[in-house]
PDB file of N, CA and C in Angstrom:
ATOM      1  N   UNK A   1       0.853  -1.172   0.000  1.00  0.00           N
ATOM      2  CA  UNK A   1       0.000   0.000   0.000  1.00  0.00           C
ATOM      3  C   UNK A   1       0.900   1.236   0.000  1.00  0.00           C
ATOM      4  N   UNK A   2       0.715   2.607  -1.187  1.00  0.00           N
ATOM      5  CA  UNK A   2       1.871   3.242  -0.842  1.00  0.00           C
ATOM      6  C   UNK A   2       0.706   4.616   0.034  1.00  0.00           C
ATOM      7  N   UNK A   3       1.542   5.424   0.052  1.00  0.00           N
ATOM      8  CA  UNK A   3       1.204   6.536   1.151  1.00  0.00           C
ATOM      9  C   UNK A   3      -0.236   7.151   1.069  1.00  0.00           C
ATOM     10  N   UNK A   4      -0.014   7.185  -0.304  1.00  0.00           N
ATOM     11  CA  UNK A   4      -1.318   8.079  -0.555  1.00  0.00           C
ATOM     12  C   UNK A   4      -2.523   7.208  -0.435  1.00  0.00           C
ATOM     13  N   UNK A   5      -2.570   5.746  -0.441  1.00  0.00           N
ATOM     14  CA  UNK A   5      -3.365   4.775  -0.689  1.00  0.00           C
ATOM     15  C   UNK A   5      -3.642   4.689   0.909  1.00  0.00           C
ATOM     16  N   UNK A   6      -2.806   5.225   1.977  1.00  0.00           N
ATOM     17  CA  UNK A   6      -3.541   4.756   3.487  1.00  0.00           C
ATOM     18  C   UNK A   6      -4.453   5.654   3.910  1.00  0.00           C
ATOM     19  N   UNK A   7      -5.210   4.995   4.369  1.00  0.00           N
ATOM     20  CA  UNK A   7      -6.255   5.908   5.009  1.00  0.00           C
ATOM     21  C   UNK A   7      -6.386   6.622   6.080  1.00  0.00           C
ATOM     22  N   UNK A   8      -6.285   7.650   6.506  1.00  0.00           N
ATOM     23  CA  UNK A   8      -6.624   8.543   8.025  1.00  0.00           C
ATOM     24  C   UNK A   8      -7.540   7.886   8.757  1.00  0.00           C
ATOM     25  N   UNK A   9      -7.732   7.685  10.218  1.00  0.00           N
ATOM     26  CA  UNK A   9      -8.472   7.109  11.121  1.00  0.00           C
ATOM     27  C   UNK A   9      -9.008   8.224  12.038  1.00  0.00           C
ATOM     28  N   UNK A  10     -10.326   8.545  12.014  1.00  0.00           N
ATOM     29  CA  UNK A  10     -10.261   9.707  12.848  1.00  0.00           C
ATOM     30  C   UNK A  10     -11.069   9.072  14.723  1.00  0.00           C
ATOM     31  N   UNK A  11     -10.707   9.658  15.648  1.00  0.00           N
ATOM     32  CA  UNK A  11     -11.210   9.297  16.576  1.00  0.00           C
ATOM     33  C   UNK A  11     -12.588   9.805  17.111  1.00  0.00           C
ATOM     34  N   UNK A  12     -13.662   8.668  17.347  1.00  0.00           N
ATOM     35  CA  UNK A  12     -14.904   8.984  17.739  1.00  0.00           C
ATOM     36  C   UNK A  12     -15.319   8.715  19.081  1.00  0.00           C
ATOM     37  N   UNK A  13     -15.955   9.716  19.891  1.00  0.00           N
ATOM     38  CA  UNK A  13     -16.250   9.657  20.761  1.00  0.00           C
ATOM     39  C   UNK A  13     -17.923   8.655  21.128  1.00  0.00           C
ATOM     40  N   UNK A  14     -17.985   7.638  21.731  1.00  0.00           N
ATOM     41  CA  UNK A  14     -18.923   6.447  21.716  1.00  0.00           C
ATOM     42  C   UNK A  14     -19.863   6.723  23.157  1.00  0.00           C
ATOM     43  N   UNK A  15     -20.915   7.507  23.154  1.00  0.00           N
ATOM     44  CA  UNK A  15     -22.101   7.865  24.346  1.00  0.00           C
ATOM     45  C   UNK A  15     -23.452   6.952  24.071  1.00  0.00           C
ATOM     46  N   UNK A  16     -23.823   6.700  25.125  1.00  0.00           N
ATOM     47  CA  UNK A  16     -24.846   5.586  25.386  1.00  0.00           C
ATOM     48  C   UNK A  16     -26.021   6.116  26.202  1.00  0.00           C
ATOM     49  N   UNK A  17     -27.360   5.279  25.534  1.00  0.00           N
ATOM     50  CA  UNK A  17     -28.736   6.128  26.650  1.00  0.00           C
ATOM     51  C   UNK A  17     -28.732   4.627  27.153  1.00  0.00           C
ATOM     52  N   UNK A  18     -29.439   4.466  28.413  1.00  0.00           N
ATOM     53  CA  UNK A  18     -29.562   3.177  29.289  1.00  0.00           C
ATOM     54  C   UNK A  18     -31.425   2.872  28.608  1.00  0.00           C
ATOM     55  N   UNK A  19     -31.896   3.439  28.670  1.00  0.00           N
ATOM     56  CA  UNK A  19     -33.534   3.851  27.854  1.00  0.00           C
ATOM     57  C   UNK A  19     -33.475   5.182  27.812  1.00  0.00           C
ATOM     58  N   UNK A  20     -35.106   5.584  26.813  1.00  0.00           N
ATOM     59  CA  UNK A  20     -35.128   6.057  26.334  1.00  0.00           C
ATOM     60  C   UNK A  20     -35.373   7.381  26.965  1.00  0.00           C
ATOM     61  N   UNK A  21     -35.440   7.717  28.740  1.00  0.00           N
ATOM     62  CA  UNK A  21     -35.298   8.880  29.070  1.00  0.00           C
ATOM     63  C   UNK A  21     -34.528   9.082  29.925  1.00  0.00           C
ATOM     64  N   UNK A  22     -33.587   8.616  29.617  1.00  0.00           N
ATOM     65  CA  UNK A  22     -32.363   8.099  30.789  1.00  0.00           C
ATOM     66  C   UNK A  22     -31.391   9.823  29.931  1.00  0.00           C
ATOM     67  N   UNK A  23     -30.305   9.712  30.377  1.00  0.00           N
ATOM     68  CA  UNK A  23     -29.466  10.665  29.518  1.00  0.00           C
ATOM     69  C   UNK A  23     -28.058  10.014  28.946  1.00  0.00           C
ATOM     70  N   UNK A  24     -27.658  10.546  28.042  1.00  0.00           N
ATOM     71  CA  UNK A  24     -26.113  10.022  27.718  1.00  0.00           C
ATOM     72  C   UNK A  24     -25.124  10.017  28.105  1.00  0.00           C
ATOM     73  N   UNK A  25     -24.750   8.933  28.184  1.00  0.00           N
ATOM     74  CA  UNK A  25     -23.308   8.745  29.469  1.00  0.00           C
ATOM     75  C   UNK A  25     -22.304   8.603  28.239  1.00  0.00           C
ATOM     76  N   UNK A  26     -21.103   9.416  28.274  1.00  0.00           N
ATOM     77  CA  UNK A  26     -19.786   8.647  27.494  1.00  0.00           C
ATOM     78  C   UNK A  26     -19.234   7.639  27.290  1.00  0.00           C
ATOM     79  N   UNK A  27     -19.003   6.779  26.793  1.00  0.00           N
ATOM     80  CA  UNK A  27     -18.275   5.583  27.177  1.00  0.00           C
ATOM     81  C   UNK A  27     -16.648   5.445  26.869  1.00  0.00           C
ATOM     82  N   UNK A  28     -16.476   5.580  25.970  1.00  0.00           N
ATOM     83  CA  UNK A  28     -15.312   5.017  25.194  1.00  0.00           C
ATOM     84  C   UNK A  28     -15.181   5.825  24.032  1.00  0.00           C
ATOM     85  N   UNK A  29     -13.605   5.398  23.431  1.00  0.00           N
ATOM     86  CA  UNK A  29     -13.194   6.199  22.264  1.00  0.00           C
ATOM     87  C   UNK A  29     -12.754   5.471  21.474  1.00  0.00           C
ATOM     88  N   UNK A  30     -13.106   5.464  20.280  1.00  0.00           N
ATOM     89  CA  UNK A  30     -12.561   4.417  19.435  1.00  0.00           C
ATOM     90  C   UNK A  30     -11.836   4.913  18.055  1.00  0.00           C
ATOM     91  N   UNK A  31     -10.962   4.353  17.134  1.00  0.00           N
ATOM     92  CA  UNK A  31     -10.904   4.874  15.905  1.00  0.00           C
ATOM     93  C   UNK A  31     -11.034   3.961  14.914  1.00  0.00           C
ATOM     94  N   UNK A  32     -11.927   4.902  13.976  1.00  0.00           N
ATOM     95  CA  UNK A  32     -12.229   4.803  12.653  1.00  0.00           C
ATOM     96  C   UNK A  32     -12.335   5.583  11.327  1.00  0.00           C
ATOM     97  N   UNK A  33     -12.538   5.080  10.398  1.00  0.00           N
ATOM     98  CA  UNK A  33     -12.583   5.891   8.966  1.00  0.00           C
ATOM     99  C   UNK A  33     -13.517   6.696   8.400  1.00  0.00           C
ATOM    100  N   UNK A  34     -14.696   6.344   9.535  1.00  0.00           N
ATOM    101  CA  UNK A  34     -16.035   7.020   9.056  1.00  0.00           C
ATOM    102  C   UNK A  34     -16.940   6.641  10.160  1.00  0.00           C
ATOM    103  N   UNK A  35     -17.976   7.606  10.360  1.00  0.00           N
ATOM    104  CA  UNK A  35     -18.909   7.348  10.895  1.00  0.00           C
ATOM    105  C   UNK A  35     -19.901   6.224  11.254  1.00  0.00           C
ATOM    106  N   UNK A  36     -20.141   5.753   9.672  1.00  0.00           N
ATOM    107  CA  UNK A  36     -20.933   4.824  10.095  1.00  0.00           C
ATOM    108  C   UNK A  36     -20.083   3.744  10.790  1.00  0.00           C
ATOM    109  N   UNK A  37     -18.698   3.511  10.354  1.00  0.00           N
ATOM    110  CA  UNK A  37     -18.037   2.630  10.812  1.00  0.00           C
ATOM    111  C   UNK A  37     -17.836   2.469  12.195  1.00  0.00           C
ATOM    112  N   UNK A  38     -17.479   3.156  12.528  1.00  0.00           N
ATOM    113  CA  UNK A  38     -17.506   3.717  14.218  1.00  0.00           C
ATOM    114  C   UNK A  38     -18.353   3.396  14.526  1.00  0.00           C
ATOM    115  N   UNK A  39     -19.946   3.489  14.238  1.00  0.00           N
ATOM    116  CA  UNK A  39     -21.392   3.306  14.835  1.00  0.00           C
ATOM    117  C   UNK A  39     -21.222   1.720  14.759  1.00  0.00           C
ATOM    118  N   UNK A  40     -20.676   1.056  13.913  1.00  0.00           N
ATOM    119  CA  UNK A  40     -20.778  -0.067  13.820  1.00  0.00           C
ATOM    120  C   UNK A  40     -19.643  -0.606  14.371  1.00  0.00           C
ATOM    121  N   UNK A  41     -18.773  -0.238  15.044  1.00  0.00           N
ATOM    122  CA  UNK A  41     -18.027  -0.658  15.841  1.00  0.00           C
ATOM    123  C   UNK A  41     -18.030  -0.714  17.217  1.00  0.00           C
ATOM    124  N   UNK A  42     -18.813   0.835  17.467  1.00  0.00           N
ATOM    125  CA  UNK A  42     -19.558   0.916  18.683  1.00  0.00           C
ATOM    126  C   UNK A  42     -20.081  -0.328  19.204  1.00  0.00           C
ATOM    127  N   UNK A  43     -21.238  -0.790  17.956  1.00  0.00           N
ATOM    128  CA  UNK A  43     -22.237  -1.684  18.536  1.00  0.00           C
ATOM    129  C   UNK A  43     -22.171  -2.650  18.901  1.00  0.00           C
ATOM    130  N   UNK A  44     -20.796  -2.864  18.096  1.00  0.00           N
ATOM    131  CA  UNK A  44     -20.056  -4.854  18.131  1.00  0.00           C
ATOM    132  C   UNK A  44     -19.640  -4.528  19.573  1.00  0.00           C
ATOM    133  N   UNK A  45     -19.031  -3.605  20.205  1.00  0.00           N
ATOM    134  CA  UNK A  45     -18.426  -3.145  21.060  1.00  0.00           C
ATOM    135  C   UNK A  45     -19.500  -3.703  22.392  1.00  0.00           C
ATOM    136  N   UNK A  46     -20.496  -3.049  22.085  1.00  0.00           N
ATOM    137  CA  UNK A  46     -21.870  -2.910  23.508  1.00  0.00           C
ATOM    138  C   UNK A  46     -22.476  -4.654  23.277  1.00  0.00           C
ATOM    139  N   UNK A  47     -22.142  -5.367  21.906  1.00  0.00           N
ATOM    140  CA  UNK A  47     -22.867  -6.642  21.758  1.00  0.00           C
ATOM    141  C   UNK A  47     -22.373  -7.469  23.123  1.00  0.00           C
ATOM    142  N   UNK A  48     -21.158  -7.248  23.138  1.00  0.00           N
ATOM    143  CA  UNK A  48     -20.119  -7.861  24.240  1.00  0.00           C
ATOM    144  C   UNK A  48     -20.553  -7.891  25.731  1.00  0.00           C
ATOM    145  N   UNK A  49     -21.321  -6.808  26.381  1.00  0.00           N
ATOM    146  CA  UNK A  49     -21.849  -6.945  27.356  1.00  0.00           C
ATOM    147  C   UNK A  49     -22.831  -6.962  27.872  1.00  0.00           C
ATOM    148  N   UNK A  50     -23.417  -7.194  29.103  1.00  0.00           N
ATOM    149  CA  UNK A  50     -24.477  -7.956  29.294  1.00  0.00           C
ATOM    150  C   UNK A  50     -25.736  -7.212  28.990  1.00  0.00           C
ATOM    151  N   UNK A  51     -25.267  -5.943  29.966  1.00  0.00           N
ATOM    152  CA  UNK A  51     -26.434  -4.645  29.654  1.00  0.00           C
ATOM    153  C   UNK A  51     -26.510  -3.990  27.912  1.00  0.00           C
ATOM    154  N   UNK A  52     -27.521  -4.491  27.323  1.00  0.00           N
ATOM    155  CA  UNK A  52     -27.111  -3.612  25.792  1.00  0.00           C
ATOM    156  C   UNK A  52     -27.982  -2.195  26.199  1.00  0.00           C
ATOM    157  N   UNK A  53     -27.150  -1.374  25.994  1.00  0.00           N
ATOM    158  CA  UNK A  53     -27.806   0.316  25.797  1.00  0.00           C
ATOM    159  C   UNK A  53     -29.466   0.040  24.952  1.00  0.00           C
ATOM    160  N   UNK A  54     -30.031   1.220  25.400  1.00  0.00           N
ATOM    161  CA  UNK A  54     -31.249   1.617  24.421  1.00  0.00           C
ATOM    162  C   UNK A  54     -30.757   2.619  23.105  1.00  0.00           C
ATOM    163  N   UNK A  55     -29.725   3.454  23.111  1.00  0.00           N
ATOM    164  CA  UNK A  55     -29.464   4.152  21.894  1.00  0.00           C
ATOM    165  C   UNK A  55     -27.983   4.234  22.305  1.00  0.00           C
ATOM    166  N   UNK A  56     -27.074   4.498  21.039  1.00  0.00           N
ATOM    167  CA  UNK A  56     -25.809   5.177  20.807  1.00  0.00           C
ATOM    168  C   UNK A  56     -25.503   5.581  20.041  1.00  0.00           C
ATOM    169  N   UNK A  57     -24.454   6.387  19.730  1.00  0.00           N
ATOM    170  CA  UNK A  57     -24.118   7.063  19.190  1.00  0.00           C
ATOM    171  C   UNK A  57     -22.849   8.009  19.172  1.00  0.00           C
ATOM    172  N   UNK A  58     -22.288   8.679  17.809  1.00  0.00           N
ATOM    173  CA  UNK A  58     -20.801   8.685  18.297  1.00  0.00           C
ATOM    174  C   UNK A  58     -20.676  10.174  17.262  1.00  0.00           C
ATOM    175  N   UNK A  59     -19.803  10.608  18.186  1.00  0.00           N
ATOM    176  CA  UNK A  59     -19.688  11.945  17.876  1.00  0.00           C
ATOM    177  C   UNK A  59     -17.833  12.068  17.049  1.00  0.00           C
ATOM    178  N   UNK A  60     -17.335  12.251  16.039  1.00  0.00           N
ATOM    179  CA  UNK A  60     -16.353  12.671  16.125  1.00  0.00           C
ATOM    180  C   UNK A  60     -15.163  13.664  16.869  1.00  0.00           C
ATOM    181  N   UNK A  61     -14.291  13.432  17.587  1.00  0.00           N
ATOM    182  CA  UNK A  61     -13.703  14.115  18.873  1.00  0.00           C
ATOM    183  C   UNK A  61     -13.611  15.762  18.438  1.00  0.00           C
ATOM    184  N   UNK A  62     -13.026  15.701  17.291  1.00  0.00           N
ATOM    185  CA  UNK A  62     -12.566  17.340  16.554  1.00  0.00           C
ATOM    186  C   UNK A  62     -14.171  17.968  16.680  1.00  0.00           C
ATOM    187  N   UNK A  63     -14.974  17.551  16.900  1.00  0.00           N
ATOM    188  CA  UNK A  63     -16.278  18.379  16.746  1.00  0.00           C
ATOM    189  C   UNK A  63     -16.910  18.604  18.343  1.00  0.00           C
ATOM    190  N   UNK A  64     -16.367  18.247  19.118  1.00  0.00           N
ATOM    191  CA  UNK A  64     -16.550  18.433  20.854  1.00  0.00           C
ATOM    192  C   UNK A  64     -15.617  19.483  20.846  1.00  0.00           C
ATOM    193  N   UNK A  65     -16.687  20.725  21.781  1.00  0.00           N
ATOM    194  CA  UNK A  65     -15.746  21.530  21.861  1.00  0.00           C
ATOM    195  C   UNK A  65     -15.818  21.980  23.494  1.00  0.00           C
ATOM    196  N   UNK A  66     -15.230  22.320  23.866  1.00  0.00           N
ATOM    197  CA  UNK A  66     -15.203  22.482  25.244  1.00  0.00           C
ATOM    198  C   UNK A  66     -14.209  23.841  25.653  1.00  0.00           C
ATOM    199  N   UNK A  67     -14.910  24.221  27.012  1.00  0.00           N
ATOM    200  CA  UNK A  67     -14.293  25.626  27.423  1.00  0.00           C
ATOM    201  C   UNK A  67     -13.106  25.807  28.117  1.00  0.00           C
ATOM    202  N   UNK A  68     -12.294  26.398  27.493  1.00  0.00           N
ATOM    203  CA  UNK A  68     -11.158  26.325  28.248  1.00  0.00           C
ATOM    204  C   UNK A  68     -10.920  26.562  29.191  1.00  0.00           C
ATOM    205  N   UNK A  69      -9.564  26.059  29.670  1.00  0.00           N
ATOM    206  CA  UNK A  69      -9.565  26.322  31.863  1.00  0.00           C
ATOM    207  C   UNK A  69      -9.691  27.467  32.308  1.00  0.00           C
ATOM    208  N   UNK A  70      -8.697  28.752  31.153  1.00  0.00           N
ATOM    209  CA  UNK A  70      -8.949  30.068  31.899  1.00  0.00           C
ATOM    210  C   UNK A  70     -10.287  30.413  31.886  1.00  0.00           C
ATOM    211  N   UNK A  71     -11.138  30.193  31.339  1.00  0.00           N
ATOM    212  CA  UNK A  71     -12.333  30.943  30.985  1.00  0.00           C
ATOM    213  C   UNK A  71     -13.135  30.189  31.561  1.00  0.00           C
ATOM    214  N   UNK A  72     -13.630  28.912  32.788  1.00  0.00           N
ATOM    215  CA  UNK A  72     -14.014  28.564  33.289  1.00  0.00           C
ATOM    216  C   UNK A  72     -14.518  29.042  34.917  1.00  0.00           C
ATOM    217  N   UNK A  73     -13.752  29.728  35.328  1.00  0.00           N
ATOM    218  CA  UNK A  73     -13.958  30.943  36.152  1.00  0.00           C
ATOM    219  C   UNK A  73     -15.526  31.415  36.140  1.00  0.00           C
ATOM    220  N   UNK A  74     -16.005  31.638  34.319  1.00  0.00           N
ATOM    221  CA  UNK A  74     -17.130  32.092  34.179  1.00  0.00           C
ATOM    222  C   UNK A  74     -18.331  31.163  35.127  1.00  0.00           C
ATOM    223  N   UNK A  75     -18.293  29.697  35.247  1.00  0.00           N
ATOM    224  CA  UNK A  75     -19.091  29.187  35.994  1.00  0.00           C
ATOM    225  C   UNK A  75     -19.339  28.952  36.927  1.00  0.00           C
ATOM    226  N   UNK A  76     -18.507  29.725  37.615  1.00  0.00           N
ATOM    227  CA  UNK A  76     -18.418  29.814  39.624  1.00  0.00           C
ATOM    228  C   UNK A  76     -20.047  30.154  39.208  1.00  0.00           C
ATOM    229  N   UNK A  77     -20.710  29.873  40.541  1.00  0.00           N
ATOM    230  CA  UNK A  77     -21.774  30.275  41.109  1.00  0.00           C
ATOM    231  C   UNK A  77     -22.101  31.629  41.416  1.00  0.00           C
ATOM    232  N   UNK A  78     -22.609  32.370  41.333  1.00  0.00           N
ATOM    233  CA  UNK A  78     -22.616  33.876  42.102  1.00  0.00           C
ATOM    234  C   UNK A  78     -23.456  33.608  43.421  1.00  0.00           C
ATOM    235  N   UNK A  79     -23.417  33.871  44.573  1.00  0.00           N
ATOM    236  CA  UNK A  79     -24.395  33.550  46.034  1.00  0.00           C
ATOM    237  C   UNK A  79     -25.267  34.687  46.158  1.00  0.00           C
ATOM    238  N   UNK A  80     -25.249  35.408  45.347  1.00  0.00           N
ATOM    239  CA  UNK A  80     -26.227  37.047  44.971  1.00  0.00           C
ATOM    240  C   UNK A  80     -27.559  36.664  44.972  1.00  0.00           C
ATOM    241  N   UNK A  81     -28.120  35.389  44.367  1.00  0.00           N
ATOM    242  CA  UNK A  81     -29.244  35.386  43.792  1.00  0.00           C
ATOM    243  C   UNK A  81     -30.226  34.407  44.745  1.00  0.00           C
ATOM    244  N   UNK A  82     -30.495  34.398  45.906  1.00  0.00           N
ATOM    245  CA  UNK A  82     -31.007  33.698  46.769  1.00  0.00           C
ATOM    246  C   UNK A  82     -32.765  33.308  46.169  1.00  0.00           C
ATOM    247  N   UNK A  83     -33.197  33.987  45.713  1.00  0.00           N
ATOM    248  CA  UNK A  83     -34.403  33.381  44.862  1.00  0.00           C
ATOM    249  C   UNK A  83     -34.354  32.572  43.849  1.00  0.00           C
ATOM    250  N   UNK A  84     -33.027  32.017  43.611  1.00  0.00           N
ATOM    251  CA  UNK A  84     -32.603  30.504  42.622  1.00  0.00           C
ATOM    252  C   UNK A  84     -32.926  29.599  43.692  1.00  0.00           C
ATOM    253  N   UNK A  85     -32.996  29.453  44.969  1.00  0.00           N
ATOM    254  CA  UNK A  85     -32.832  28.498  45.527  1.00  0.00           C
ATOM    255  C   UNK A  85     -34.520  28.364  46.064  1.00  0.00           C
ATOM    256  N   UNK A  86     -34.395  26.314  46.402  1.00  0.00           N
ATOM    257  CA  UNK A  86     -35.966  26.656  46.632  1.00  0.00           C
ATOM    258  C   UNK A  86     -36.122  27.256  48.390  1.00  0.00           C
ATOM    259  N   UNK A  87     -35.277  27.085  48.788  1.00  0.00           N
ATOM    260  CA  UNK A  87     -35.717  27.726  50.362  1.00  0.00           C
ATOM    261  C   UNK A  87     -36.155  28.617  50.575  1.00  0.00           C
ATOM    262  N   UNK A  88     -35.889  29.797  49.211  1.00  0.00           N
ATOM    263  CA  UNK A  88     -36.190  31.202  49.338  1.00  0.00           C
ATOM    264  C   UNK A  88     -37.558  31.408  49.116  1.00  0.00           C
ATOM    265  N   UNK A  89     -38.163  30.312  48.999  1.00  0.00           N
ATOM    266  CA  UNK A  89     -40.062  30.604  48.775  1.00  0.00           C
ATOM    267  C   UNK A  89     -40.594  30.034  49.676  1.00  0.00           C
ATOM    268  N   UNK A  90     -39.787  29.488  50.997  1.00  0.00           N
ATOM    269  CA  UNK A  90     -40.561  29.234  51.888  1.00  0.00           C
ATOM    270  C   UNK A  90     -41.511  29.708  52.497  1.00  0.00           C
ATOM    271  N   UNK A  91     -41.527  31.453  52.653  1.00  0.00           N
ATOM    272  CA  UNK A  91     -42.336  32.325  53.084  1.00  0.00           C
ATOM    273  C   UNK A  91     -43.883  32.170  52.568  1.00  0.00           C
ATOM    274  N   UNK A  92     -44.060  31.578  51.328  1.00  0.00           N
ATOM    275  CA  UNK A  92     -45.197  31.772  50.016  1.00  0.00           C
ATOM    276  C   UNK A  92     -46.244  31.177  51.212  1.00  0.00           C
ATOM    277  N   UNK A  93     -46.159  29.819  51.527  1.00  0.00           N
ATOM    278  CA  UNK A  93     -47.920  29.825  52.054  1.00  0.00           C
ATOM    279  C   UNK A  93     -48.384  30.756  53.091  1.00  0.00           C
ATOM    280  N   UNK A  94     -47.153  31.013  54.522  1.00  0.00           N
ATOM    281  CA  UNK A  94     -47.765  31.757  54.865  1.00  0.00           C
ATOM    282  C   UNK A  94     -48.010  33.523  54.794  1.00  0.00           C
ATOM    283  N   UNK A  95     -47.369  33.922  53.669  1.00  0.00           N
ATOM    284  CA  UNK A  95     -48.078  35.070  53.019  1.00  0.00           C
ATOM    285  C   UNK A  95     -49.123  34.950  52.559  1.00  0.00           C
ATOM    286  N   UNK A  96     -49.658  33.742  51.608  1.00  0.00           N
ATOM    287  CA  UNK A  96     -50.703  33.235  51.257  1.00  0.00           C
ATOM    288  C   UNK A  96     -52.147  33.435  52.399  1.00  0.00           C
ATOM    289  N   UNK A  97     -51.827  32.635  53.325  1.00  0.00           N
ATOM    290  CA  UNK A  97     -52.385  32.747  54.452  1.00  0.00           C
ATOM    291  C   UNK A  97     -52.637  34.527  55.016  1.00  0.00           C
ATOM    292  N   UNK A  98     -51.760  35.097  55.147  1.00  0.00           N
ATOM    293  CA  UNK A  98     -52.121  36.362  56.000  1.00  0.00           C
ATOM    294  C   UNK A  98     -52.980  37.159  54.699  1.00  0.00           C
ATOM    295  N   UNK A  99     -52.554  37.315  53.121  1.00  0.00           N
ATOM    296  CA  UNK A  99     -53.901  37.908  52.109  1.00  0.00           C
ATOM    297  C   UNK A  99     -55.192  37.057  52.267  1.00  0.00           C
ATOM    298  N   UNK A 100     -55.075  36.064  52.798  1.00  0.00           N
ATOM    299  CA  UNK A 100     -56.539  35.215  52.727  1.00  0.00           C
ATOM    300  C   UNK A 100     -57.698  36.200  53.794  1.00  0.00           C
ATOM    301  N   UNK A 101     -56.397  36.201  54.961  1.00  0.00           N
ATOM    302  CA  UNK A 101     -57.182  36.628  55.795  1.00  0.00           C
ATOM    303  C   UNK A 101     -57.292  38.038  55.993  1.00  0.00           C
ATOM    304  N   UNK A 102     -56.586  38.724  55.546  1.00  0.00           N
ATOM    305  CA  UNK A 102     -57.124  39.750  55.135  1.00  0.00           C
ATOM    306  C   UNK A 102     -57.723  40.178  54.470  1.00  0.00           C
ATOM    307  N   UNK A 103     -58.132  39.265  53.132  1.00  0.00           N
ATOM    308  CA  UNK A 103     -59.400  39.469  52.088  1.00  0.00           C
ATOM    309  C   UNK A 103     -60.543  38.984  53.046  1.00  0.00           C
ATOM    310  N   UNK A 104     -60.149  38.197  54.137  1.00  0.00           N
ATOM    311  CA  UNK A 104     -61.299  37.849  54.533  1.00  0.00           C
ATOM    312  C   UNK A 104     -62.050  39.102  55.208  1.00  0.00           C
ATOM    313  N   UNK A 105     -61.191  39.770  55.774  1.00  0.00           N
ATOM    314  CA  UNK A 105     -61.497  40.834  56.936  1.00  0.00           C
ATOM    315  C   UNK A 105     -62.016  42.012  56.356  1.00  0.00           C
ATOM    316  N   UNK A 106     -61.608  41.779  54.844  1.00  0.00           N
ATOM    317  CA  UNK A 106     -62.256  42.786  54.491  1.00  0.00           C
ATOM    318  C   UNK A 106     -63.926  42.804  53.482  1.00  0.00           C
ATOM    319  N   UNK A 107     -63.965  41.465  53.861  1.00  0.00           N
ATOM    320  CA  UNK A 107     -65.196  41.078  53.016  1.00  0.00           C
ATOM    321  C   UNK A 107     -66.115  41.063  54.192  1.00  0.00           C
ATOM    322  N   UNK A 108     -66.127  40.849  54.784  1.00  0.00           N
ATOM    323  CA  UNK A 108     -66.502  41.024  56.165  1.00  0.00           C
ATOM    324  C   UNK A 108     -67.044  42.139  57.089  1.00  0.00           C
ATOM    325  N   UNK A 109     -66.168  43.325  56.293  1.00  0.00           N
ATOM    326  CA  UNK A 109     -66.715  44.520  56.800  1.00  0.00           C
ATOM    327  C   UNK A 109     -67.416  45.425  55.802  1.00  0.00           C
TER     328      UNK A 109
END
């Protein structure tokens, strides 16, 4: 085979659903020449064990893109926003409660 005749192998990334509202877990990385090939390598791959997935599927690696370390900073939490959390609506029934009764008090008079 001379040079030009070999083929590039590109690496695919191989994610799995457990059913159908489960979410996708990563599994493994494999290489191949093409997509479908990969999908079909995947599958020989999952035939092997006991649990077979409900779906898979494979992403080529060069097409995952991900945020770099410096710029990760961006996803700290901010602690500013206390109405993200559910504790912060604890107050709701009994505010609920004191307009009740004050619509009451005023229907009343």
């Amino acid at each position: 085979m001379s040079g030009q005749e070999m083929r590039t192998y590109d690496i695919y990334e191989v994610f799995s659903q457990k059913d159908a509202t489960s979410k996708f877990e990563s599994q493994f990385s494999l290489q191949a020449p093409t997509p479908e090939i990969a999908l079909s390598m995947a599958q020989e791959n999952f035939m092997r064990r006991e649990e077979s997935p409900s779906n898979i599927f494979v992403v080529k690696s060069d097409h995952i893109y991900y945020m770099a370390p410096e710029n990760r900073q961006a996803l700290v939490r901010l602690d500013n926003k206390e109405y993200r959390q559910p504790a912060f609506y604890g107050f709701i029934p009994s505010k609920w409660r004191e307009l009740k009764e004050k619509n009451n008090h005023i229907a009343k008079t």
